[in-house]
PDB file of N, CA and C in Angstrom:
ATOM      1  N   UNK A   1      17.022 -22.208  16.458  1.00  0.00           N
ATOM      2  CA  UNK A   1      16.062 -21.129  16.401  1.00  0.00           C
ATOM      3  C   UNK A   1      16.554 -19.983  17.286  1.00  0.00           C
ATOM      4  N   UNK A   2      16.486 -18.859  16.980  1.00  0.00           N
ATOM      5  CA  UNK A   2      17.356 -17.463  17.454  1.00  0.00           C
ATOM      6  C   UNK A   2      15.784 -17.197  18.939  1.00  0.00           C
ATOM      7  N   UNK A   3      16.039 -16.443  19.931  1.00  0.00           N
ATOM      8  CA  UNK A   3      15.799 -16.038  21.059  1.00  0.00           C
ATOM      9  C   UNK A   3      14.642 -15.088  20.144  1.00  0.00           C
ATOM     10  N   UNK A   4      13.910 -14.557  21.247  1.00  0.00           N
ATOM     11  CA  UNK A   4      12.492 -13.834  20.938  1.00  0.00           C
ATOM     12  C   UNK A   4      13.182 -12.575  21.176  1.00  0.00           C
ATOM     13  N   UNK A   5      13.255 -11.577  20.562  1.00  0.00           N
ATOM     14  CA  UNK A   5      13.231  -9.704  21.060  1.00  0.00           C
ATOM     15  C   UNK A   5      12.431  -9.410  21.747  1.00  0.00           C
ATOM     16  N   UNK A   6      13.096  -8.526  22.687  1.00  0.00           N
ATOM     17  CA  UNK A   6      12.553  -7.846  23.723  1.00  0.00           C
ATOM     18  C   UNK A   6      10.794  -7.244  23.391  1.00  0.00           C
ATOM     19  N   UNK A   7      11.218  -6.691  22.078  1.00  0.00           N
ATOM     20  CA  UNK A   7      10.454  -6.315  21.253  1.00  0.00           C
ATOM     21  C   UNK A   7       8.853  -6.819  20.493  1.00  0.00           C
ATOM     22  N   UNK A   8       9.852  -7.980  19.970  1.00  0.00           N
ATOM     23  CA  UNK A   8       8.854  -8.888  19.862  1.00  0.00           C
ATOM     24  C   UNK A   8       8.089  -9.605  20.980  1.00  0.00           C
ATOM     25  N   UNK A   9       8.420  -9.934  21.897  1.00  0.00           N
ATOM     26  CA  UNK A   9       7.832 -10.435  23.199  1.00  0.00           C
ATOM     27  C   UNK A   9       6.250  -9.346  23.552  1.00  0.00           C
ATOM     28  N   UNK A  10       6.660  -8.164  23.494  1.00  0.00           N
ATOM     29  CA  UNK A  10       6.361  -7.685  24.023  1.00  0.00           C
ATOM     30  C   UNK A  10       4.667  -6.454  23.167  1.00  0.00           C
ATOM     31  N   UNK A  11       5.620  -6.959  21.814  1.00  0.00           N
ATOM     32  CA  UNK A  11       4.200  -6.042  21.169  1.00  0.00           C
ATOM     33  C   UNK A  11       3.607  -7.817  20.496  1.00  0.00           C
ATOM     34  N   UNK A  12       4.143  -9.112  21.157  1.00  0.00           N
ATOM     35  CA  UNK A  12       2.816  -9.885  21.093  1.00  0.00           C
ATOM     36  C   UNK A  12       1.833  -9.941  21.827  1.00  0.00           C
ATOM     37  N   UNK A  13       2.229  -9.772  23.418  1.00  0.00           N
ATOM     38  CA  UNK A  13       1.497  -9.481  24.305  1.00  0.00           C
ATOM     39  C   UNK A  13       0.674  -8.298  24.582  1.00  0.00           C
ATOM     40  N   UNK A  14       1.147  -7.225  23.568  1.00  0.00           N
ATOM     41  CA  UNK A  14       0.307  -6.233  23.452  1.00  0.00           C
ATOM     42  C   UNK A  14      -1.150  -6.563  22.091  1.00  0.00           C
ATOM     43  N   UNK A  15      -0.840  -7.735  21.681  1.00  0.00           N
ATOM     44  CA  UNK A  15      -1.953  -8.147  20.077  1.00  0.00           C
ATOM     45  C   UNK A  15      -2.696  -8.807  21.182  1.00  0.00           C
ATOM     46  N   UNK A  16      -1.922  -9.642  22.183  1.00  0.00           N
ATOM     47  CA  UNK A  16      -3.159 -10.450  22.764  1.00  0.00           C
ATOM     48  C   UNK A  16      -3.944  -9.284  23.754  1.00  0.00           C
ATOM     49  N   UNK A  17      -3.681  -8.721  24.372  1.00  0.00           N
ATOM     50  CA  UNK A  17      -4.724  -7.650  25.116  1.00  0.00           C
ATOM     51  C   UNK A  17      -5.134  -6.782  24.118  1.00  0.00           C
ATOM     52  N   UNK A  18      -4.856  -6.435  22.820  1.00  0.00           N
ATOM     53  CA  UNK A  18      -5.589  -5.325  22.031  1.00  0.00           C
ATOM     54  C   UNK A  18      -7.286  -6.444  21.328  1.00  0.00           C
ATOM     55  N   UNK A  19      -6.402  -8.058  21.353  1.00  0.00           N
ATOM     56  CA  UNK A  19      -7.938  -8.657  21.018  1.00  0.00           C
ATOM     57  C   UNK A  19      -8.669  -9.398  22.141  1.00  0.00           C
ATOM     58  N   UNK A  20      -8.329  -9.412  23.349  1.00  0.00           N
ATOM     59  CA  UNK A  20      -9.131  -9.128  24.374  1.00  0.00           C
ATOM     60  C   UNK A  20     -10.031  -7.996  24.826  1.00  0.00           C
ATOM     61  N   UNK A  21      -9.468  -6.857  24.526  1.00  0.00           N
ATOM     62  CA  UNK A  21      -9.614  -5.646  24.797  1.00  0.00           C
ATOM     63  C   UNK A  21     -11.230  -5.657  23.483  1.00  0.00           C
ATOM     64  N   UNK A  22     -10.762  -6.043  22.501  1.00  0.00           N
ATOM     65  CA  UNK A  22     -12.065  -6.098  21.159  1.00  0.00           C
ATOM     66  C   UNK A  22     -12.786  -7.250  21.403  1.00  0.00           C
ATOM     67  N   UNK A  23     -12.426  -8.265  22.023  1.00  0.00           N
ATOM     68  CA  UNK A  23     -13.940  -9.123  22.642  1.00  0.00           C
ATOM     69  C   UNK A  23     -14.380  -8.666  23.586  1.00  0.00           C
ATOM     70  N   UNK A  24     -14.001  -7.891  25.154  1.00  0.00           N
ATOM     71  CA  UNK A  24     -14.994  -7.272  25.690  1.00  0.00           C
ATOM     72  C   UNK A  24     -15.409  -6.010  25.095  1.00  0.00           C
ATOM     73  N   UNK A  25     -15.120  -5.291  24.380  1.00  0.00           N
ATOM     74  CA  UNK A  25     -15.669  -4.093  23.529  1.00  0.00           C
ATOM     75  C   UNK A  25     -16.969  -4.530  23.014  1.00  0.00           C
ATOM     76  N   UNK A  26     -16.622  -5.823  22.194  1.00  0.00           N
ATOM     77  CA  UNK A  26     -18.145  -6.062  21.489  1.00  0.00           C
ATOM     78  C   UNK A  26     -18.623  -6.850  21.903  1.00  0.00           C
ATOM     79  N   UNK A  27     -18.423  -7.536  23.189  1.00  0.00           N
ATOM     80  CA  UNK A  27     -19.516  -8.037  23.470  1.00  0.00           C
ATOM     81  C   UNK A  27     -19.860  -7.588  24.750  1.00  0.00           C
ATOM     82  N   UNK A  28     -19.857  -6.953  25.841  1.00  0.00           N
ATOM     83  CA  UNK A  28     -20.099  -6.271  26.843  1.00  0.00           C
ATOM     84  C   UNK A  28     -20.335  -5.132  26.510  1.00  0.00           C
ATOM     85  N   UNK A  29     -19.752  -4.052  25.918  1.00  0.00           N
ATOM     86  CA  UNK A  29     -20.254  -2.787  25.437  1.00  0.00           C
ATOM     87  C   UNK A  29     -21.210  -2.542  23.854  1.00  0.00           C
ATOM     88  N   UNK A  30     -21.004  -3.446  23.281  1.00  0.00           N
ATOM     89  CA  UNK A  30     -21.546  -3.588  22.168  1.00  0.00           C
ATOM     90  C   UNK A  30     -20.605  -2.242  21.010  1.00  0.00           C
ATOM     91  N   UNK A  31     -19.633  -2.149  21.008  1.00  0.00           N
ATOM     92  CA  UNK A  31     -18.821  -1.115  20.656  1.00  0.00           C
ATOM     93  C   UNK A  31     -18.222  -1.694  19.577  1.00  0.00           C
ATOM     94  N   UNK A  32     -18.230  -1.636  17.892  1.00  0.00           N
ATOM     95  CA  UNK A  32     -18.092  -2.631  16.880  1.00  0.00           C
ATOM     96  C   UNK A  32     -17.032  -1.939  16.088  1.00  0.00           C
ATOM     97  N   UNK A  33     -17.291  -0.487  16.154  1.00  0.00           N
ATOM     98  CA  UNK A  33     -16.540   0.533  14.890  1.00  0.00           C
ATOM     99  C   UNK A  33     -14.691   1.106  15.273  1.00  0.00           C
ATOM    100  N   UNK A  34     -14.754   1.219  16.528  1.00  0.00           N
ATOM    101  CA  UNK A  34     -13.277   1.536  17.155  1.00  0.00           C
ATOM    102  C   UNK A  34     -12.733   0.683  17.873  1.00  0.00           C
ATOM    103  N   UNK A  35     -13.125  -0.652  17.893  1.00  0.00           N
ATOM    104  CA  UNK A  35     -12.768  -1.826  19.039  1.00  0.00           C
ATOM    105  C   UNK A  35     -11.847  -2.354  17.692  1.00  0.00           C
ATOM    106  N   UNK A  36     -12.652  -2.394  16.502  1.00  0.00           N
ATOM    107  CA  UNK A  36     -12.223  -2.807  15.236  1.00  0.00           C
ATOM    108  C   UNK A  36     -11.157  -2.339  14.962  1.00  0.00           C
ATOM    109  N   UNK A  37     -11.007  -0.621  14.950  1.00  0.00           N
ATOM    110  CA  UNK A  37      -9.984  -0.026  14.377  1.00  0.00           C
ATOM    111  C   UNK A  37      -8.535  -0.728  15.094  1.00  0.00           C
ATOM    112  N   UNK A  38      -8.904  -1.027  16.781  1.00  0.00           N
ATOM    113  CA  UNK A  38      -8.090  -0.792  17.861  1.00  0.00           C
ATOM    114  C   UNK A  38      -7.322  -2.580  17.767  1.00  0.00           C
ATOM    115  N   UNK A  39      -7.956  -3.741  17.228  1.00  0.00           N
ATOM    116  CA  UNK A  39      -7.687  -4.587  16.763  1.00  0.00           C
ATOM    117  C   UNK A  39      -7.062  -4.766  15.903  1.00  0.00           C
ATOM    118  N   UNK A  40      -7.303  -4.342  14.872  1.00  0.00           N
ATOM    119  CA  UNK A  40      -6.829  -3.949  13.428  1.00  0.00           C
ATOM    120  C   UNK A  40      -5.199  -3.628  13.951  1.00  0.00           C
ATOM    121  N   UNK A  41      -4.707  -2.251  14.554  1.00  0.00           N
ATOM    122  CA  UNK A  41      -3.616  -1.418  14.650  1.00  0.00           C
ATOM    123  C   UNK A  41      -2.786  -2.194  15.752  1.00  0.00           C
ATOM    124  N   UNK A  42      -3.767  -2.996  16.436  1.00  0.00           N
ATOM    125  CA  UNK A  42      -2.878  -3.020  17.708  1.00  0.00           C
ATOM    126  C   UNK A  42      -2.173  -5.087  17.321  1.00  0.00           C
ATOM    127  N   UNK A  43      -2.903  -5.641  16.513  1.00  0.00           N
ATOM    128  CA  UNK A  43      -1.828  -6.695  15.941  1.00  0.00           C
ATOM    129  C   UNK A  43      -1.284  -6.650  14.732  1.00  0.00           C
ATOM    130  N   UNK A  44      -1.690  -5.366  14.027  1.00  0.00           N
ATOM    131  CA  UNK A  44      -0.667  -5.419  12.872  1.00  0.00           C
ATOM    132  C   UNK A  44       0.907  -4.817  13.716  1.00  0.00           C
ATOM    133  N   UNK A  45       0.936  -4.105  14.830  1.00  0.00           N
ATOM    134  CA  UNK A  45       2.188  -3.361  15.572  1.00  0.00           C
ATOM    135  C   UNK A  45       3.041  -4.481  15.196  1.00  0.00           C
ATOM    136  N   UNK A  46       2.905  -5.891  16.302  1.00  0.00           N
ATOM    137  CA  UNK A  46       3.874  -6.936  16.270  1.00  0.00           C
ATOM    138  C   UNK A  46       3.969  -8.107  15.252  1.00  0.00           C
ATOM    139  N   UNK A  47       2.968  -7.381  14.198  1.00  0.00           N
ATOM    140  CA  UNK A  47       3.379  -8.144  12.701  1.00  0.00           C
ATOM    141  C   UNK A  47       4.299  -7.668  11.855  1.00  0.00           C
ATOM    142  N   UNK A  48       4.250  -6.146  11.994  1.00  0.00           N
ATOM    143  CA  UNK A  48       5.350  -5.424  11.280  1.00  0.00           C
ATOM    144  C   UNK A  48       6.737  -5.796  11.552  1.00  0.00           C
ATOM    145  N   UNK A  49       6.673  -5.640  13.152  1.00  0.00           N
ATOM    146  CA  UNK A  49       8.194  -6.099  13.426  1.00  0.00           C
ATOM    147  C   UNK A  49       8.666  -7.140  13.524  1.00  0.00           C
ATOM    148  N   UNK A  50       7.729  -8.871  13.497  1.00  0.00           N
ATOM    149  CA  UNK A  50       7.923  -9.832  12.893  1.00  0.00           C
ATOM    150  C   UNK A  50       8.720  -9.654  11.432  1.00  0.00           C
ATOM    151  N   UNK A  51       7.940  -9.017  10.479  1.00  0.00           N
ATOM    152  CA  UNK A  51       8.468  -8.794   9.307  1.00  0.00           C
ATOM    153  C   UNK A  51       9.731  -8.130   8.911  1.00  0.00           C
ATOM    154  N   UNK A  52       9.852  -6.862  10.185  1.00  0.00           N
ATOM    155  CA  UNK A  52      11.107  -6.367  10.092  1.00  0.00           C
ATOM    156  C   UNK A  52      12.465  -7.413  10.530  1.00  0.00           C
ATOM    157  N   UNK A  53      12.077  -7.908  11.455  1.00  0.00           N
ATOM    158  CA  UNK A  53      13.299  -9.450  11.670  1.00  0.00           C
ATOM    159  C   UNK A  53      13.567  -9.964  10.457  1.00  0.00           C
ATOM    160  N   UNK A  54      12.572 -10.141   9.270  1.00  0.00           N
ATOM    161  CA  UNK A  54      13.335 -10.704   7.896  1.00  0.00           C
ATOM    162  C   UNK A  54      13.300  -9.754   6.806  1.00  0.00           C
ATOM    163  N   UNK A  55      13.609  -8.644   7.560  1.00  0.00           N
ATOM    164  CA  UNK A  55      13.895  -7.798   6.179  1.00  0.00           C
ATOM    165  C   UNK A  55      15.162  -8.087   4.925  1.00  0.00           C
ATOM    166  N   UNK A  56      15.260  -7.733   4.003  1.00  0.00           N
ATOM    167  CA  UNK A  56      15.995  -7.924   3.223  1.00  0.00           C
ATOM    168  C   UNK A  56      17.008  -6.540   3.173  1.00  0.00           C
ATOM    169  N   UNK A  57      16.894  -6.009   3.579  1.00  0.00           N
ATOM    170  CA  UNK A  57      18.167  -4.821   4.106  1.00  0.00           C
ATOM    171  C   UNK A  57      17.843  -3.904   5.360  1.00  0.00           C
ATOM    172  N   UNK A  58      18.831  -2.970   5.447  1.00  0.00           N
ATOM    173  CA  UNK A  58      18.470  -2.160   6.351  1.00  0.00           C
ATOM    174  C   UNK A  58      17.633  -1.010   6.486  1.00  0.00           C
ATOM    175  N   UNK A  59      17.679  -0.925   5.101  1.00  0.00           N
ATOM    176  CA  UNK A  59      16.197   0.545   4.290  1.00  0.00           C
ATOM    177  C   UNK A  59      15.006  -0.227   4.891  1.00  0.00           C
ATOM    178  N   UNK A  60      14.918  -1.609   4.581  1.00  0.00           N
ATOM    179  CA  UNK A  60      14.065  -2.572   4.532  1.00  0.00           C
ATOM    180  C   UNK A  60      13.342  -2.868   6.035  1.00  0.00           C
ATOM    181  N   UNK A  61      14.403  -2.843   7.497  1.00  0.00           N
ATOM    182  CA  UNK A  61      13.913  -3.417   8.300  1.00  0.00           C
ATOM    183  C   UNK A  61      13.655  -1.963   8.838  1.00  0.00           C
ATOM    184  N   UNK A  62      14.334  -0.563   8.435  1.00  0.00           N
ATOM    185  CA  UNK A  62      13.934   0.630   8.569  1.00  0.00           C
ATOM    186  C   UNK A  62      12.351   0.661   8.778  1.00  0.00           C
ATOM    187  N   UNK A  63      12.214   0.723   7.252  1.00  0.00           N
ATOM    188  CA  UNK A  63      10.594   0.835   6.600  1.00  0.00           C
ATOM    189  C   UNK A  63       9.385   0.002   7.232  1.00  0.00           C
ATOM    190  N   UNK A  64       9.743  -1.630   7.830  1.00  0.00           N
ATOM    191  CA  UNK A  64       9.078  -2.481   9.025  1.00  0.00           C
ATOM    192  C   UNK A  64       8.834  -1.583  10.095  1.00  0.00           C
ATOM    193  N   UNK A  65       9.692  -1.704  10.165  1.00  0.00           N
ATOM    194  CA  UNK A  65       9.912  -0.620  11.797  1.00  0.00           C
ATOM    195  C   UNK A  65       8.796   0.520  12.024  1.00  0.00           C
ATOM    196  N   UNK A  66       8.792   0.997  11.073  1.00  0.00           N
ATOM    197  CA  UNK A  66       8.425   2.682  10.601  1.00  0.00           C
ATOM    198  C   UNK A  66       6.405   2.243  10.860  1.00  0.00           C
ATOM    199  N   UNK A  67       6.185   1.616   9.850  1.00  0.00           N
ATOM    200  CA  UNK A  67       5.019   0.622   9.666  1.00  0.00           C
ATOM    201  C   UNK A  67       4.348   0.535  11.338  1.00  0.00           C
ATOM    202  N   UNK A  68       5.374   0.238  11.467  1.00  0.00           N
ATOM    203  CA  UNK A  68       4.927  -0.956  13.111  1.00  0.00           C
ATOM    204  C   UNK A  68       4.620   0.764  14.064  1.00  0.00           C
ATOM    205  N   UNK A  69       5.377   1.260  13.894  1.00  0.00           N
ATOM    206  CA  UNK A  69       5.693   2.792  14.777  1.00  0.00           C
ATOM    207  C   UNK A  69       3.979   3.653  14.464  1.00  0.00           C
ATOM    208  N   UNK A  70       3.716   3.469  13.218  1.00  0.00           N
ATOM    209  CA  UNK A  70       2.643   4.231  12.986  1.00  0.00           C
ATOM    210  C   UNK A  70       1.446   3.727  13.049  1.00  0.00           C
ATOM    211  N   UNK A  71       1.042   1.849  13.265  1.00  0.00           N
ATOM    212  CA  UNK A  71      -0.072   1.356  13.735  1.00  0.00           C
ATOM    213  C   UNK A  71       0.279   1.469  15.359  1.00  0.00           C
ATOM    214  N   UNK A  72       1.226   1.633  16.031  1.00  0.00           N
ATOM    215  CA  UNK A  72       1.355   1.489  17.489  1.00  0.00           C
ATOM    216  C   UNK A  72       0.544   2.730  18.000  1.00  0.00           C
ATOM    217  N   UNK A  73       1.496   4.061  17.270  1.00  0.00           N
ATOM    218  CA  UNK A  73       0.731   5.303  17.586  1.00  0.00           C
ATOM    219  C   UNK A  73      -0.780   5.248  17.137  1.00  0.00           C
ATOM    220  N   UNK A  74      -1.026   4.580  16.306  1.00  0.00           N
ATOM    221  CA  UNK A  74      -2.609   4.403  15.550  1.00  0.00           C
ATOM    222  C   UNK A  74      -3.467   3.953  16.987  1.00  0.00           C
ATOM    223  N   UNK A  75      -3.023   2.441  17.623  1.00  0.00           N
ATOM    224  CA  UNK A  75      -3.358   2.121  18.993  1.00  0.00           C
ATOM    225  C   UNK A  75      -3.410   3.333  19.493  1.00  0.00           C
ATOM    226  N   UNK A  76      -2.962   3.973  20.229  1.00  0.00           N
ATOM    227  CA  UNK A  76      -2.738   4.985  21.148  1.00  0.00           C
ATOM    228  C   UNK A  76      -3.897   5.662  21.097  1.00  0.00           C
ATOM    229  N   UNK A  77      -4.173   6.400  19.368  1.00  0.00           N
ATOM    230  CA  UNK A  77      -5.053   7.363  19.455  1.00  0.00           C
ATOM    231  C   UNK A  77      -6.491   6.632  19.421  1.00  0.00           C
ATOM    232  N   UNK A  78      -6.766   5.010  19.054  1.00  0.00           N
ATOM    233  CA  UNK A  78      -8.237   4.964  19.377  1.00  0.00           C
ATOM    234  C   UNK A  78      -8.336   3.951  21.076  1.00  0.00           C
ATOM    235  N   UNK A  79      -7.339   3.900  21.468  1.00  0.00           N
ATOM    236  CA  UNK A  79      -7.206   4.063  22.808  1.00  0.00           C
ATOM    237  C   UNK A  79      -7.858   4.909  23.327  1.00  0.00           C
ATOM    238  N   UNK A  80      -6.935   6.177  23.162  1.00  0.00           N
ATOM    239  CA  UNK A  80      -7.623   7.402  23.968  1.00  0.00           C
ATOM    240  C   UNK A  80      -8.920   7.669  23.558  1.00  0.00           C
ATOM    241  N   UNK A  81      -9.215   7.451  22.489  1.00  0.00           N
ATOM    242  CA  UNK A  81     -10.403   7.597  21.923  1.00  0.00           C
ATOM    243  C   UNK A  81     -12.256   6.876  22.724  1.00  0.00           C
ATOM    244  N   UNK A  82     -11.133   5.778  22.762  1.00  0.00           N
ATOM    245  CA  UNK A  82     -12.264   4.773  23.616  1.00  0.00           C
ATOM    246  C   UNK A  82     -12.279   5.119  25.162  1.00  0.00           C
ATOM    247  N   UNK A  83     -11.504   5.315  25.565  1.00  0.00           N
ATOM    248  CA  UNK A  83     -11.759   6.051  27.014  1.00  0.00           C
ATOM    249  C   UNK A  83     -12.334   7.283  27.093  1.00  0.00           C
ATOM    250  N   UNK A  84     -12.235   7.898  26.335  1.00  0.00           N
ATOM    251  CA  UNK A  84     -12.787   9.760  26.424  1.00  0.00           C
ATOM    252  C   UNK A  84     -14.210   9.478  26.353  1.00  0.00           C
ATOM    253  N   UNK A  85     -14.790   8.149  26.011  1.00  0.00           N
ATOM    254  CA  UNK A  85     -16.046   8.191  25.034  1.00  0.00           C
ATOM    255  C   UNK A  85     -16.538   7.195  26.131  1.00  0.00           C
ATOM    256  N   UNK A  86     -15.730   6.608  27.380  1.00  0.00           N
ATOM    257  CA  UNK A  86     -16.612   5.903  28.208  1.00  0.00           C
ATOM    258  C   UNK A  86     -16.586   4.576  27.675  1.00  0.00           C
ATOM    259  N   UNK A  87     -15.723   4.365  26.756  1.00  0.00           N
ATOM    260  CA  UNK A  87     -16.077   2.428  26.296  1.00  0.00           C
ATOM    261  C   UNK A  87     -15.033   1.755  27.371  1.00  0.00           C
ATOM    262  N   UNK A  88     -13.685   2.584  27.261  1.00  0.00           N
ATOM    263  CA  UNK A  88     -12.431   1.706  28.770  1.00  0.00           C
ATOM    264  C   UNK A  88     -12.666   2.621  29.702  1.00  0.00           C
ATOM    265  N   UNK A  89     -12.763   1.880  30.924  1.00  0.00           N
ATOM    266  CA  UNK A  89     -12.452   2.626  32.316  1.00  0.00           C
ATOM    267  C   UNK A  89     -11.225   2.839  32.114  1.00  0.00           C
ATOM    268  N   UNK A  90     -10.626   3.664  33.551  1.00  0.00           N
ATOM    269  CA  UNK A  90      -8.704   4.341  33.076  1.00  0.00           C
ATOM    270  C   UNK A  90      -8.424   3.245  33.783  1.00  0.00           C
ATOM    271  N   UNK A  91      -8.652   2.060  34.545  1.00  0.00           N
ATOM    272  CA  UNK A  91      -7.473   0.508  34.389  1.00  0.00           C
ATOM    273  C   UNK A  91      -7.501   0.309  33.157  1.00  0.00           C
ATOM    274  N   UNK A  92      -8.191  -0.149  32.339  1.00  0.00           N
ATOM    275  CA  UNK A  92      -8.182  -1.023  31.191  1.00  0.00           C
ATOM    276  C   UNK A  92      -7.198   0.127  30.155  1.00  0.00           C
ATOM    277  N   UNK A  93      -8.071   1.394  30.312  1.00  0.00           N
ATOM    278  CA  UNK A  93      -6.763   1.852  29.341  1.00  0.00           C
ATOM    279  C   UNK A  93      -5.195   2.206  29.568  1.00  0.00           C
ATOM    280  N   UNK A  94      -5.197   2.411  31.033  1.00  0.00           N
ATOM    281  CA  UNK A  94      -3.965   2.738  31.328  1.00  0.00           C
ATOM    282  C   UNK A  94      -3.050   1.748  30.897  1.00  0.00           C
ATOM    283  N   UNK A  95      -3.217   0.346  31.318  1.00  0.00           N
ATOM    284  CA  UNK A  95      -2.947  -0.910  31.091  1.00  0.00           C
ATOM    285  C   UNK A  95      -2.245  -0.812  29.746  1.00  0.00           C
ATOM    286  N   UNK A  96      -3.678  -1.000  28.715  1.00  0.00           N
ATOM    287  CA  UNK A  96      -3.275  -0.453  26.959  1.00  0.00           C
ATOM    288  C   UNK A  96      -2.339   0.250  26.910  1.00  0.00           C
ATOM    289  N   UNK A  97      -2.210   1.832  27.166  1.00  0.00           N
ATOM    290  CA  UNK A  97      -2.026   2.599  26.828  1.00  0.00           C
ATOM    291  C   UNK A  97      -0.490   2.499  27.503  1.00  0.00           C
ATOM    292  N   UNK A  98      -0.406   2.730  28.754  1.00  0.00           N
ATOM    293  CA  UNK A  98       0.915   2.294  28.865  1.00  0.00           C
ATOM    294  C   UNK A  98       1.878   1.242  27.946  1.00  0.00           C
ATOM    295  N   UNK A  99       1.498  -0.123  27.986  1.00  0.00           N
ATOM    296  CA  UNK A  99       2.150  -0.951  27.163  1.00  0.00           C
ATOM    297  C   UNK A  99       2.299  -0.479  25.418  1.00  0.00           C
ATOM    298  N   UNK A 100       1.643   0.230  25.065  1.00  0.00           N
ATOM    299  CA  UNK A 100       1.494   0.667  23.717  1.00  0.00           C
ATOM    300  C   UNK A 100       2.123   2.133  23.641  1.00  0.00           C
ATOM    301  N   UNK A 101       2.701   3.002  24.469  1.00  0.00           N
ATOM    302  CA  UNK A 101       3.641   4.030  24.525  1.00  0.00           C
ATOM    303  C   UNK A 101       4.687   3.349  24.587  1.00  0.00           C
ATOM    304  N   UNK A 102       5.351   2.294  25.581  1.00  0.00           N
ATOM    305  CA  UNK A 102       6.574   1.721  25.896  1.00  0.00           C
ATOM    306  C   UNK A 102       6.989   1.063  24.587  1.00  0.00           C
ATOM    307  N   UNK A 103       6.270   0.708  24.030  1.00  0.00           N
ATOM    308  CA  UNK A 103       6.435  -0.632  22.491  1.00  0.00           C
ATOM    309  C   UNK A 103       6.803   0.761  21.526  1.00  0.00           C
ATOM    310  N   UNK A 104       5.648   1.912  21.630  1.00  0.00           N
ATOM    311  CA  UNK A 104       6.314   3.330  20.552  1.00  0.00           C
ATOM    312  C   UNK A 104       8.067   3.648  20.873  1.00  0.00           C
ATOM    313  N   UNK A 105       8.318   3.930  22.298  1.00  0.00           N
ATOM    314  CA  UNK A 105       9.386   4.322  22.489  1.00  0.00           C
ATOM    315  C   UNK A 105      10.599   3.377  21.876  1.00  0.00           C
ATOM    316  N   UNK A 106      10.158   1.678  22.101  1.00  0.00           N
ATOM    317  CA  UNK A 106      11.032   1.238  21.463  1.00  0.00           C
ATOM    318  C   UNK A 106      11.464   1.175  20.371  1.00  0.00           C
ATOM    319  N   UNK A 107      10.589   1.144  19.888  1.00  0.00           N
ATOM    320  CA  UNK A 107      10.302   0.963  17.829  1.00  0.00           C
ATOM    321  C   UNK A 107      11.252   2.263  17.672  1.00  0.00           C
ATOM    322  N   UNK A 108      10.776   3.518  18.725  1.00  0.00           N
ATOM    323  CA  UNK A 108      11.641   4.523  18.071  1.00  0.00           C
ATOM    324  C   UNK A 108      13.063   4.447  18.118  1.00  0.00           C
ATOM    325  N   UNK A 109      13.434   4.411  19.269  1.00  0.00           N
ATOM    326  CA  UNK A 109      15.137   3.868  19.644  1.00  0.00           C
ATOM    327  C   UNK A 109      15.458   2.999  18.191  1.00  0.00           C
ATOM    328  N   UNK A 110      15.092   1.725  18.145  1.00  0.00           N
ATOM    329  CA  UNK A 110      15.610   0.954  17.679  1.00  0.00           C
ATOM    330  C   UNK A 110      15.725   1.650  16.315  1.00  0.00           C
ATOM    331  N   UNK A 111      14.702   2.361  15.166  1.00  0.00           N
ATOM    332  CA  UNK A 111      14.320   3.178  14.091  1.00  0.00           C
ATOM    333  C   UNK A 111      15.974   3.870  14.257  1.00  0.00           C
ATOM    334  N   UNK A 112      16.085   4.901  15.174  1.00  0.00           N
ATOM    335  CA  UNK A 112      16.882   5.912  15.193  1.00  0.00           C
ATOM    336  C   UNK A 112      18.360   5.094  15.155  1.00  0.00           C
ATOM    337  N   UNK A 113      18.708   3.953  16.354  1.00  0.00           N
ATOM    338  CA  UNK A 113      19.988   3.892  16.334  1.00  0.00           C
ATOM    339  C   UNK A 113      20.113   2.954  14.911  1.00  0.00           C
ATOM    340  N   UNK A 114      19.012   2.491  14.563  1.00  0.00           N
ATOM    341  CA  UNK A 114      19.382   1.521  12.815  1.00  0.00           C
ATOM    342  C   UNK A 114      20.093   2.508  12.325  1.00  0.00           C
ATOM    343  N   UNK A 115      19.409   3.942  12.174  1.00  0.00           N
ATOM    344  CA  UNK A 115      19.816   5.033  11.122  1.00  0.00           C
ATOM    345  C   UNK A 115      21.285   5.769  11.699  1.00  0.00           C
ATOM    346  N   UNK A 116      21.385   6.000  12.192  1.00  0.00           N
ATOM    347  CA  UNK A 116      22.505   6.303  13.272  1.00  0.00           C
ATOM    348  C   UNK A 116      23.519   5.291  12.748  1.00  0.00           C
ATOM    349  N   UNK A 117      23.684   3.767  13.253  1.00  0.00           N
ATOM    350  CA  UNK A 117      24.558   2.855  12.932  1.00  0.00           C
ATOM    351  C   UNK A 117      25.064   2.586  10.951  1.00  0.00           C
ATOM    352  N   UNK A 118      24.043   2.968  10.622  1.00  0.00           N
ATOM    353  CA  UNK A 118      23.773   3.431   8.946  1.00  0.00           C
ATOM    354  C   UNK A 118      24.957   4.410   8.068  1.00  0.00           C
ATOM    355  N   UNK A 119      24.922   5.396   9.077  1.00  0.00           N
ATOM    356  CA  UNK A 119      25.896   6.455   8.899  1.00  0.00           C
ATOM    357  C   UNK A 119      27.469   6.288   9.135  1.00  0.00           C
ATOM    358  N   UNK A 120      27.238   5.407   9.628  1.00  0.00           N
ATOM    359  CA  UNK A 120      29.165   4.972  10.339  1.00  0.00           C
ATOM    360  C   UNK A 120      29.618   4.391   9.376  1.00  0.00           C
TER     361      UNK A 120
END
């Protein structure tokens, strides 16, 4: 069995605090409609790039990638969303929000040098 990615490690541990983050949402704040969204975006991130590990080409683990890049940023914005609005104090979101910029930056690197290495 091949070693875990940096990657992967890391936007699993971001699914498990995005559905922590949606059990105290709804049940301490009673917050049902963006805890949802923020669940939703924030474990499909490290499903995409599960999926991108078995892509069937490089267009292929591109397009994973891409996926994963645009529910991560999806996190981000009902992140911020939920803090502006008083549902996270700034620990809880910084926390989020940090780990869910660092997981964007990677997805992007990795996106760019695929395409980059593509060209050679």
């Amino acid at each position: 069995m091949s070693k875990k990615s940096v990657i992967q490690d890391k936007s699993f541990a971001f699914a498990i605090k995005a559905i922590n983050c949606y059990k105290f949402l709804s049940k301490e704040k009673k917050e049902f409609v963006m805890s949802k969204q923020l669940l939703r975006s924030g474990t499909s991130v490290g499903a995409n790039i599960r999926e991108a590990q078995n892509a069937q080409s490089k267009a292929d683990f591109i397009h994973k990638l891409s996926i994963s890049q645009k529910e991560c940023d999806e996190s981000i914005y009902w992140l911020e969303l939920l803090n502006a609005t008083d549902y996270l104090d700034d620990y809880k979101f910084k926390s989020l929000h940090n780990d869910a910029t660092e997981i964007l930056k990677i997805i992007r690197s990795i996106i760019l040098t695929t395409k980059q290495n593509l060209k050679k």
